[in-house]
Protein backbone atom coordinates (compact mmCIF):
# COMPACT_ATOMS: atom_id res chain seq x y z
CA UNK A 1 58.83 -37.24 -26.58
CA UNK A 2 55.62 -39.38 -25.64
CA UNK A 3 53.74 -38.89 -22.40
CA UNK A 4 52.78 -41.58 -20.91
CA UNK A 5 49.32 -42.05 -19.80
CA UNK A 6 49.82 -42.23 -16.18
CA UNK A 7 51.76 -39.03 -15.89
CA UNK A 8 48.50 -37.50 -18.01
CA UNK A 9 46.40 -39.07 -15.43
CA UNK A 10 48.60 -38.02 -12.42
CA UNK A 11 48.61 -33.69 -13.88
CA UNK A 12 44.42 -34.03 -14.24
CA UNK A 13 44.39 -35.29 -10.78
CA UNK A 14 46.74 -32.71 -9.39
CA UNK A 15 45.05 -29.82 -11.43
CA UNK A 16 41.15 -31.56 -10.21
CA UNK A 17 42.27 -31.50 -6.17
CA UNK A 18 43.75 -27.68 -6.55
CA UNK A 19 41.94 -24.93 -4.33
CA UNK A 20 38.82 -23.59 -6.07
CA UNK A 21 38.77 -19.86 -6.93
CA UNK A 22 37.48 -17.82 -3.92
CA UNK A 23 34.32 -16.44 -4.17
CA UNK A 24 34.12 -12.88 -3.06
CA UNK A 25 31.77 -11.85 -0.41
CA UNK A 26 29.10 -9.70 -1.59
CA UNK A 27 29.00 -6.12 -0.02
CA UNK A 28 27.71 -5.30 3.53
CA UNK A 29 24.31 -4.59 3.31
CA UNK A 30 20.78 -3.99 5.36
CA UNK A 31 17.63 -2.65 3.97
CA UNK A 32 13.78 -3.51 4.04
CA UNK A 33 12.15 -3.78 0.46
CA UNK A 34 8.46 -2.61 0.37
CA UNK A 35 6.77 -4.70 -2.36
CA UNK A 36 3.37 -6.04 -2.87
CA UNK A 37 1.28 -6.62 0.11
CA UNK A 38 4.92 -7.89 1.82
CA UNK A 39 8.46 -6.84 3.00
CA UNK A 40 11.55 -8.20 2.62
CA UNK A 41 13.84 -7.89 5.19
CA UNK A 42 18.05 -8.52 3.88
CA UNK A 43 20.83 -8.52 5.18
CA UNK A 44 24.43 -8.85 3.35
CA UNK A 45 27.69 -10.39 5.87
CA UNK A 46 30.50 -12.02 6.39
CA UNK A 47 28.86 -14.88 6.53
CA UNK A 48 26.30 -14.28 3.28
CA UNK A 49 22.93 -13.16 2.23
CA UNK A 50 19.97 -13.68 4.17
CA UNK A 51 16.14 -12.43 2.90
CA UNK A 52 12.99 -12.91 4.96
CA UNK A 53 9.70 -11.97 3.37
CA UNK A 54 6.08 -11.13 5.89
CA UNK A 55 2.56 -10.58 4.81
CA UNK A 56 2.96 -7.19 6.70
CA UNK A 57 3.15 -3.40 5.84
CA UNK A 58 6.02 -1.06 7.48
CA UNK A 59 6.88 2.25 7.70
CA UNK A 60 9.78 4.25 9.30
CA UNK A 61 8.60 7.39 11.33
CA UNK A 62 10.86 9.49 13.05
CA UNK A 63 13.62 6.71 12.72
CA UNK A 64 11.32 3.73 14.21
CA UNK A 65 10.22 1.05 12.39
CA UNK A 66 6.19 0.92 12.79
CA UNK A 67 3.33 -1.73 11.28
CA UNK A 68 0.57 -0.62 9.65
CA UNK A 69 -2.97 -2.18 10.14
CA UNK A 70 -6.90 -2.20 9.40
CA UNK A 71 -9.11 -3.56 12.17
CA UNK A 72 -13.11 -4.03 11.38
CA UNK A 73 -15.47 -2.68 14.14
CA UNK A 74 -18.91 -4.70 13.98
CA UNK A 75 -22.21 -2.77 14.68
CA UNK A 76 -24.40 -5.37 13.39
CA UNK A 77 -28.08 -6.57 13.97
CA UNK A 78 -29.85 -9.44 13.16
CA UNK A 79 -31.09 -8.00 9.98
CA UNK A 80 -28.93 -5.19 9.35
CA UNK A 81 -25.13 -5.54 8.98
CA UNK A 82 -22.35 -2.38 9.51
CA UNK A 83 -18.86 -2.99 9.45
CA UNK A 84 -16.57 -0.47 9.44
CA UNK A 85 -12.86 -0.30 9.12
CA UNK A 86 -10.02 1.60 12.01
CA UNK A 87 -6.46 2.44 10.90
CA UNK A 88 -3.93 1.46 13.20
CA UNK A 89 0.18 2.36 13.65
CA UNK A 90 2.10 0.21 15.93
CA UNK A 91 5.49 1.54 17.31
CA UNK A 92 7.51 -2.37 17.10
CA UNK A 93 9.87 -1.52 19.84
CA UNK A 94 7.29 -0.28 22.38
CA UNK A 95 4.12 -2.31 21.09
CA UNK A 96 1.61 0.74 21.80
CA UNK A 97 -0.86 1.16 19.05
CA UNK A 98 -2.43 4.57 17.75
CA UNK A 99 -5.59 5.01 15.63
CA UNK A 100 -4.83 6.34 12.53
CA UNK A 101 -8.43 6.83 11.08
CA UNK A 102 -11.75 5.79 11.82
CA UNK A 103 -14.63 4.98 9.83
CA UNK A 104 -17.93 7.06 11.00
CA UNK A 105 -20.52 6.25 8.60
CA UNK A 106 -21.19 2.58 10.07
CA UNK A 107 -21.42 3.33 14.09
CA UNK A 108 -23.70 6.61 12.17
CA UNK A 109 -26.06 4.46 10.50
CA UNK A 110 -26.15 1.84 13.68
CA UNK A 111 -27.56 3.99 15.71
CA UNK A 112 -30.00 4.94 13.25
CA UNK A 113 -31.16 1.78 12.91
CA UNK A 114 -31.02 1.15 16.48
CA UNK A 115 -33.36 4.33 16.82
CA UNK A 116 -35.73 3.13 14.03
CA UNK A 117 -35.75 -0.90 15.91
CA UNK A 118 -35.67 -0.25 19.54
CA UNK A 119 -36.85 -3.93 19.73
CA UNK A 120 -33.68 -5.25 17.95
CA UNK A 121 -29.91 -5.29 19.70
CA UNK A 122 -26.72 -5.53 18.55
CA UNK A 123 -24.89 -8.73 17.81
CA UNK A 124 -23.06 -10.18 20.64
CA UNK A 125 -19.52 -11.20 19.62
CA UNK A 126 -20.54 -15.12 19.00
CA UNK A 127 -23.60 -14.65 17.22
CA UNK A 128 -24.43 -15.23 13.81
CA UNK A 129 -26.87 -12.47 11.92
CA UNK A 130 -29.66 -13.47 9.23
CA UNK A 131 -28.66 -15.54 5.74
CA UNK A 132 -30.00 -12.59 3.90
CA UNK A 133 -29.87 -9.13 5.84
CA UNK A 134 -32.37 -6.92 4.67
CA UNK A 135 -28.99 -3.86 5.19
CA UNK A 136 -25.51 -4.43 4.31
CA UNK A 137 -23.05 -1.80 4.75
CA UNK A 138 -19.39 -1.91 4.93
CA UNK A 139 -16.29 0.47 4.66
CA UNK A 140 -13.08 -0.11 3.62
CA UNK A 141 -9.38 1.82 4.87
CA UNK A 142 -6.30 1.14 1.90
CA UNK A 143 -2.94 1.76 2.29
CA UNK A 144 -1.79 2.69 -1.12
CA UNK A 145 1.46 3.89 -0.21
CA UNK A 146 3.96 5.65 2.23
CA UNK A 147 6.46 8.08 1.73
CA UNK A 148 8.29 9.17 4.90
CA UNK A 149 5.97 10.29 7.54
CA UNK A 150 2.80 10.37 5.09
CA UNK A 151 0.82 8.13 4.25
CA UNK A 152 -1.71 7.97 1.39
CA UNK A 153 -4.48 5.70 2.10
CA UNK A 154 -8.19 5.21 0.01
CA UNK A 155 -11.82 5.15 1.97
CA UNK A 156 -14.76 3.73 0.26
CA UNK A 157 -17.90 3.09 1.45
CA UNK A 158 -20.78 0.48 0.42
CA UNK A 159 -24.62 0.37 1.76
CA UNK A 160 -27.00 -1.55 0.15
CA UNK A 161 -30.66 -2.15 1.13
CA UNK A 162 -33.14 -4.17 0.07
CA UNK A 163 -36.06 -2.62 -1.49
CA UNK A 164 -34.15 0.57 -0.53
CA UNK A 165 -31.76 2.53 -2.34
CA UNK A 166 -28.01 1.90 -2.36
CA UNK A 167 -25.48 4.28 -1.35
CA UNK A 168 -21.82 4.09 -2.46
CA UNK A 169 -18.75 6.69 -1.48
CA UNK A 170 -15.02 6.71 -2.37
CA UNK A 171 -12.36 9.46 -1.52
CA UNK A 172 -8.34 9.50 -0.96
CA UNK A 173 -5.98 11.54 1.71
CA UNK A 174 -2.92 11.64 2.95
CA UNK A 175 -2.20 11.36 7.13
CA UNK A 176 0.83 12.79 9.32
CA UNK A 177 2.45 8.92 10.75
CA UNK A 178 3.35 11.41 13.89
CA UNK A 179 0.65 12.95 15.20
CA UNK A 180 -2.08 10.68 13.52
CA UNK A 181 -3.89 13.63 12.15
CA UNK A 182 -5.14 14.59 8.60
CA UNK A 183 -2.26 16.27 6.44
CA UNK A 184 -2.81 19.13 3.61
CA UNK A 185 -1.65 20.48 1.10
CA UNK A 186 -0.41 23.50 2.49
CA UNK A 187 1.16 21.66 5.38
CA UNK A 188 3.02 18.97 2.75
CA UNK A 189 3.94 21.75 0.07
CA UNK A 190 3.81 25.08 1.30
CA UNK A 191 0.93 27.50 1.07
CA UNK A 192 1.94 28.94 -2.92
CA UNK A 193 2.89 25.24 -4.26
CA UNK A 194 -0.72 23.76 -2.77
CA UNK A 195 -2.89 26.50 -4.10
CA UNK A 196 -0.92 26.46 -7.72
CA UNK A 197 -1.39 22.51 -7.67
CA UNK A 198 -4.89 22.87 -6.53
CA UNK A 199 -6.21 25.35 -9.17
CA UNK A 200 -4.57 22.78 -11.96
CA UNK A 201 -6.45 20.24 -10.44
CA UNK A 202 -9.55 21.85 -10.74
CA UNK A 203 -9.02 22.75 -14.07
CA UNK A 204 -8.32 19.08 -15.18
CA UNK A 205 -11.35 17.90 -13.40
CA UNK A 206 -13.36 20.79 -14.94
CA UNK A 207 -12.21 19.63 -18.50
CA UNK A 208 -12.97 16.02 -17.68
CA UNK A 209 -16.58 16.63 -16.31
CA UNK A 210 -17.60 18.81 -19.69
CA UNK A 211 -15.97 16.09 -21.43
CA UNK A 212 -18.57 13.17 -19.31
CA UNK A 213 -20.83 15.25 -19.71
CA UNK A 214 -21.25 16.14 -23.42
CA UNK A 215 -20.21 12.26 -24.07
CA UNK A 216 -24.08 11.36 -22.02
CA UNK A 217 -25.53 14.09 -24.01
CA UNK A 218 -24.37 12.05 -26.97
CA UNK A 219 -25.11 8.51 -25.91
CA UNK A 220 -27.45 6.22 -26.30
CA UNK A 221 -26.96 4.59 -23.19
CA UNK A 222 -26.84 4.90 -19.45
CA UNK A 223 -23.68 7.14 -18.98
CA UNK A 224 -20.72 6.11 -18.13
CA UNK A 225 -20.63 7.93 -14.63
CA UNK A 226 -23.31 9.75 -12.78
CA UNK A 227 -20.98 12.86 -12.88
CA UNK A 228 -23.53 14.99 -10.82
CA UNK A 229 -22.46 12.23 -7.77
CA UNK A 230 -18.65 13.64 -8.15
CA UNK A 231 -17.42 17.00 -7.11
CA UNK A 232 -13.48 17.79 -6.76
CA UNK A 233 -12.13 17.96 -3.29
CA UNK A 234 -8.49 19.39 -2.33
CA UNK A 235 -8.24 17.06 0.49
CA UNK A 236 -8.91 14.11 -1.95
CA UNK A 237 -5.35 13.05 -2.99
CA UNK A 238 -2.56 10.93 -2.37
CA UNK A 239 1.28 11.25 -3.05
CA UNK A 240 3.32 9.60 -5.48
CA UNK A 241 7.12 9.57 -5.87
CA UNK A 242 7.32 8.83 -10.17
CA UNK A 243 10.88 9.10 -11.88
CA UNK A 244 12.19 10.02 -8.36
CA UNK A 245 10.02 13.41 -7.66
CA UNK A 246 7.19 14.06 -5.65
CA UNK A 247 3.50 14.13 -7.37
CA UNK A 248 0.37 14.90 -6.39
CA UNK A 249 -2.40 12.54 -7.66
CA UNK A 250 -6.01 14.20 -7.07
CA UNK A 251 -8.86 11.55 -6.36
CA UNK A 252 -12.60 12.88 -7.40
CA UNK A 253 -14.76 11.82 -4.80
CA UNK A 254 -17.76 9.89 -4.85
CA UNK A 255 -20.54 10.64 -2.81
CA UNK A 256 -24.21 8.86 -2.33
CA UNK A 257 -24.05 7.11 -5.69
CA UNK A 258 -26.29 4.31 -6.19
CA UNK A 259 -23.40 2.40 -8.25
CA UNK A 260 -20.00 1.72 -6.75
CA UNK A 261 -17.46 2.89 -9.29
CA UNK A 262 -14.57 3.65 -7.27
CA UNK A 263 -12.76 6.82 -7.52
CA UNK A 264 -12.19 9.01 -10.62
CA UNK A 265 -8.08 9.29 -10.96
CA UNK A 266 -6.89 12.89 -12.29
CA UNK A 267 -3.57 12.46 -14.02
CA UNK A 268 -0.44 12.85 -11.44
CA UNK A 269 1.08 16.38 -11.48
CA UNK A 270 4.81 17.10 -10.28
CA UNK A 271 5.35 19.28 -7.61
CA UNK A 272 8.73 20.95 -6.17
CA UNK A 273 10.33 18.82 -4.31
CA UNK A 274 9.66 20.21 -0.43
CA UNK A 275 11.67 20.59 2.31
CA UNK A 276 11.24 16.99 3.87
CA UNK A 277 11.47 15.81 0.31
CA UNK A 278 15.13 15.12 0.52
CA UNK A 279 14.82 12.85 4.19
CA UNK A 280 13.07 10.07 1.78
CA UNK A 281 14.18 10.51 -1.60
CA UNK A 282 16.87 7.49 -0.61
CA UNK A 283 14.46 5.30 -0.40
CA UNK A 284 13.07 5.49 -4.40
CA UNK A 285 16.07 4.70 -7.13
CA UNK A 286 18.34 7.01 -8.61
CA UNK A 287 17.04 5.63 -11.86
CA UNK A 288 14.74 3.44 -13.46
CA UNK A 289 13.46 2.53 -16.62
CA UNK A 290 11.33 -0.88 -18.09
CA UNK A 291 14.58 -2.61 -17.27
CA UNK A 292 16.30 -1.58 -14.40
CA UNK A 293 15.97 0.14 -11.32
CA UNK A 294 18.90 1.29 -9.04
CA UNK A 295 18.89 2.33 -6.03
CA UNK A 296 23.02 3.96 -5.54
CA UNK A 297 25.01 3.35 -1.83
CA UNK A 298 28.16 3.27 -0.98
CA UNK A 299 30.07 0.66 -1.75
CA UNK A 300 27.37 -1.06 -4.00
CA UNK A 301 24.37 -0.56 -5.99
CA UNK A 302 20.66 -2.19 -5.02
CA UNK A 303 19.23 -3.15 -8.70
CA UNK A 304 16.10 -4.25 -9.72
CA UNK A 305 14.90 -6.22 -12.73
CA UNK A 306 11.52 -7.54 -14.36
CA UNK A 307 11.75 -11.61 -13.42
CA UNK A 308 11.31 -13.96 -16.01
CA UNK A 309 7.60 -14.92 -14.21
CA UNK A 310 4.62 -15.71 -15.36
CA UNK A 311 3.28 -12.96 -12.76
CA UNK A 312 4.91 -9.94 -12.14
CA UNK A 313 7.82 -9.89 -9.96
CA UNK A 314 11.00 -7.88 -9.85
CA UNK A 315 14.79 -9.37 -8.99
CA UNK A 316 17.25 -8.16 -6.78
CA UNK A 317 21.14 -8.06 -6.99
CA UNK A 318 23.37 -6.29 -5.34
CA UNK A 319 26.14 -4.83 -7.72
CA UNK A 320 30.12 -3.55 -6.56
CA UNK A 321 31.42 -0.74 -8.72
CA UNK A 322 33.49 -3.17 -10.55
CA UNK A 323 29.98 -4.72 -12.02
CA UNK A 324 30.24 -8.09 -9.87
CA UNK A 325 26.60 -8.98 -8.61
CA UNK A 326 25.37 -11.05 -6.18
CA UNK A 327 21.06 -12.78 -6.89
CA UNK A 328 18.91 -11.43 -3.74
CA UNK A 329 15.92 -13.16 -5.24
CA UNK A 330 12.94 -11.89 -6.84
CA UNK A 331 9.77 -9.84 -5.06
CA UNK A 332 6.20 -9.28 -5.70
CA UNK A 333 5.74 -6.19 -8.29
CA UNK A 334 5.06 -3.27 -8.07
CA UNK A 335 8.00 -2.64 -5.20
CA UNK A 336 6.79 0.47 -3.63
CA UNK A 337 10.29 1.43 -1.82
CA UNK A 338 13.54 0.53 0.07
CA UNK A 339 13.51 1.85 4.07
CA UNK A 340 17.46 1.26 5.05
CA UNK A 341 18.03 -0.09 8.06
CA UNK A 342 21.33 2.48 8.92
CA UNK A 343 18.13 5.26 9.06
CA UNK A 344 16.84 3.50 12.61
CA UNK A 345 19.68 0.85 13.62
CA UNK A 346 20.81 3.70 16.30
CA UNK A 347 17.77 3.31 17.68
CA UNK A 348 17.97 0.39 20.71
CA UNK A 349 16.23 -2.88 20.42
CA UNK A 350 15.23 -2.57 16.30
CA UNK A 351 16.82 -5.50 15.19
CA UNK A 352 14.87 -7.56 17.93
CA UNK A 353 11.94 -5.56 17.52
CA UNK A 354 11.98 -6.74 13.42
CA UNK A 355 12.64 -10.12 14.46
CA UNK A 356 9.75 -10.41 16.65
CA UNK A 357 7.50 -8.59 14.25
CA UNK A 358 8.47 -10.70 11.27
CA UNK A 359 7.69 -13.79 13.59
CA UNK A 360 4.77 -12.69 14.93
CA UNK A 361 3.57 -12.34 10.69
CA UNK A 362 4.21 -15.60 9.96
CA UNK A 363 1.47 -16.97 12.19
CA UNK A 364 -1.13 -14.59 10.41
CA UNK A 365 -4.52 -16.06 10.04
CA UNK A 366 -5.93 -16.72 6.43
CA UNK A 367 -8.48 -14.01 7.56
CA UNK A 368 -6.51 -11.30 8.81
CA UNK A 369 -6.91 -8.47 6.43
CA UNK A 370 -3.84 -7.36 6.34
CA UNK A 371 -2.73 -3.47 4.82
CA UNK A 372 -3.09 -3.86 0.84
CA UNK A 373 -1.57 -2.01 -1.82
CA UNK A 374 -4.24 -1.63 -4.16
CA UNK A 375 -4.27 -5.72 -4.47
CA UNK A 376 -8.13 -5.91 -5.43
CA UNK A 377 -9.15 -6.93 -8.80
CA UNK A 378 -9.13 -3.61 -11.01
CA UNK A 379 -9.52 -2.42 -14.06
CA UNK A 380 -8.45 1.29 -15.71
CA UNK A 381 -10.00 3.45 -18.21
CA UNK A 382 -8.50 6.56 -19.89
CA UNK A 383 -11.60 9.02 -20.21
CA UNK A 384 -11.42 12.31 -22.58
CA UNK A 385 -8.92 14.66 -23.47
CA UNK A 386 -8.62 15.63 -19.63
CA UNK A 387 -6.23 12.73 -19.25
CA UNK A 388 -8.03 10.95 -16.33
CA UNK A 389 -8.33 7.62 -15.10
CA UNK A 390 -11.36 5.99 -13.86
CA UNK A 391 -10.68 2.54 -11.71
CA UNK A 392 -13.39 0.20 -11.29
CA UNK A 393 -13.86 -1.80 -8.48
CA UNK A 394 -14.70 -5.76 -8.80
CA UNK A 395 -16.33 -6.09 -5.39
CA UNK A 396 -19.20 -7.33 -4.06
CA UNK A 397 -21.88 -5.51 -2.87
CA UNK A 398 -22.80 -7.88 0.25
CA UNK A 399 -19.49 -8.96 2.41
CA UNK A 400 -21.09 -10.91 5.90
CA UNK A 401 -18.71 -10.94 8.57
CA UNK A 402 -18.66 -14.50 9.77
CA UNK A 403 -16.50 -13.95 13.34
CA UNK A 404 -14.70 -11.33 14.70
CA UNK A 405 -11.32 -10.61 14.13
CA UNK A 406 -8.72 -12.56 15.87
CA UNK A 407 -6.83 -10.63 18.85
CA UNK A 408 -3.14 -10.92 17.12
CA UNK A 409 -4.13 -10.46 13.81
CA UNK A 410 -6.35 -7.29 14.57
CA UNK A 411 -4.99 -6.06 17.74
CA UNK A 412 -8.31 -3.95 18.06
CA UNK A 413 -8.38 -0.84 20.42
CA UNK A 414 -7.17 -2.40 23.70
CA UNK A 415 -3.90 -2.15 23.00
């Protein structure tokens, strides 16, 4: 039998105006992703997926959200700049602020120099110091990374005189978030684990310096690094959570050296994991590999995947056991970890306390210095048998402060 054409017609029509398929909502979720010099703030509903990004670095101490960041502190003549850098944590519920770590070298050499020019003064807040000042000297205060309540942060140091000689110093540690003091070893690991972790460190180092050494002996040209200007410390180190275990990464510091080369990386060594280990292993992923990371809840997975960018940048989806995923959007690389917001909602006013915060970022001066993660321009060398990295610092030697730092962005000591 033939079908007419307008009952064809009239079935496409009836089959076109049908219900669409539903789509299903993608899995309750909250979490803060740590990436870049940024977080990301989502949060999965009812009513769908919301993601807010801020040029700001957080961390989660004793179940409260805090902000981490530098603040300069200007000692500077006419002819003689100092500029040094203060650490700051800032509770976002309460809005107190508590130095972290603060540069001495600068206010050290200021008085010097005040002592040596009694006819000179310090810069008032307005005024503008020489074109070309005969002294420049500057420090710097990183954030490379947190991991619970410890945080791993880089301190260099640059002084350059004319017709003088120049002075550069770099060196690592790690602070306690709680009680703003210096952490070590023996307080992160236990007193056997930092002494065994110690003594390899010092061997590596050992290896590498004989290694810098005989490769001068052997050279033609200037060496490489002034080796004599390096010396291992056991307080120079950070942490480092690789393949979802703790590491310790030892930093050899550089002291008085008349080029600024940065810090000498040893290879990172794996430690057991400690007792607070376990509070912050959630927020590193279960897995990961070139391409995927995953991060394992209940209810869903958090996964993470090189973009297809022309810089590097990671994408989220969230993914239900039955493999269904749902596009966060993509982040700047290298993501550093995932603080979940069920580890402080309990505490009261958070949520408003993040809201304000990631408002408050958005109005962020292009000058405010904000935390880094390691976002100057580097470049790594593998030196020797002794498996260590040497980092290079493109910086230059002569940064002029041209006004002080704004009251929101640096939120100096009066708070």
């Amino acid at each position: 039998m033939r079908v007419r054409p307008v009952v064809v017609a009239l079935v496409a029509l009836l089959a076109a105006c049908r219900e669409p398929e539903p789509v299903a909502p993608a899995p309750a979720a909250e979490f803060i992703i740590a990436a870049g010099d940024s977080v990301f703030w989502v949060r999965s509903e009812a009513e769908g997926i919301r993601v807010r990004g801020a040029p700001m670095l957080l961390a989660q101490v004793g179940g409260r959200f805090a902000e981490l960041y530098t603040a300069d502190a200007d000692y500077s003549f006419y002819d003689a700049v100092y500029v040094g850098q203060r650490l700051y944590k800032r509770d976002l519920i309460s809005g107190d602020s508590v130095a972290l770590f603060a540069d001495t070298l600068m206010p050290t050499l200021a008085r010097a120099y005040a002592s040596a020019n009694p006819d000179e003064r310090p810069l008032d807040a307005d005024e503008q110091g020489s074109e070309n000042p005969r002294t420049v000297g500057t420090s710097d205060v990183e954030v490379l990374d947190v991991h619970g309540n410890w945080l791993s942060f880089e301190y260099r140091t640059d002084v350059d005189i004319v017709g003088g000689a120049s002075s550069h110093g770099a060196r690592r540690g790690v602070i306690d978030l709680r009680t703003a003091s210096a952490a070590s070893l023996d307080a992160l690991l236990g007193v056997p684990a930092a002494r065994k972790v110690v003594q390899q460190g010092r061997e590596r180092w050992t290896a590498l310096r004989d290694s810098l050494l005989s490769l001068a002996a052997d050279s033609f040209s200037a060496p490489l690094v002034d080796v004599e200007r390096l010396s291992f410390e056991p307080r120079s180190f950070i942490l480092a959570a690789i393949d979802g275990l703790p590491h310790v990464r030892f930093a050899v510091a550089q002291s008085a050296a008349t080029d600024p080369i940065g810090v000498v990386e040893l290879d990172p060594m794996p430690v057991a994991p400690p007792s607070w280990w376990p509070d912050v292993r959630s927020e590193y992923p279960e897995s990961g590999n070139s391409d995927e990371q995953v991060w394992k809840r209940d209810g869903y997975d958090l996964v993470g995947r090189p973009a297809d960018s022309p810089t590097a940048r990671t994408t989220f989806v969230l993914r239900s056991p039955e493999g269904k995923e749902w596009r966060l959007g993509s982040v700047p690389s290298p993501v550093l970890r995932v603080m979940w917001m069920s580890d402080s909602s309990a505490v009261p006013g958070t949520r408003d306390a993040l809201t304000k915060a990631f408002n408050e970022a958005a109005f962020y001066s292009g000058e405010a210095r904000i935390v880094r993660h390691d976002s100057r321009n580097m470049r790594s060398r593998t030196l020797g048998p002794a498996a260590a990295t040497l980092r290079y610092a493109s910086r230059s030697n002569v940064r002029k402060p041209t006004a002080r730092p704004s009251a929101h962005s640096r939120r100096e000591a009066s708070q």
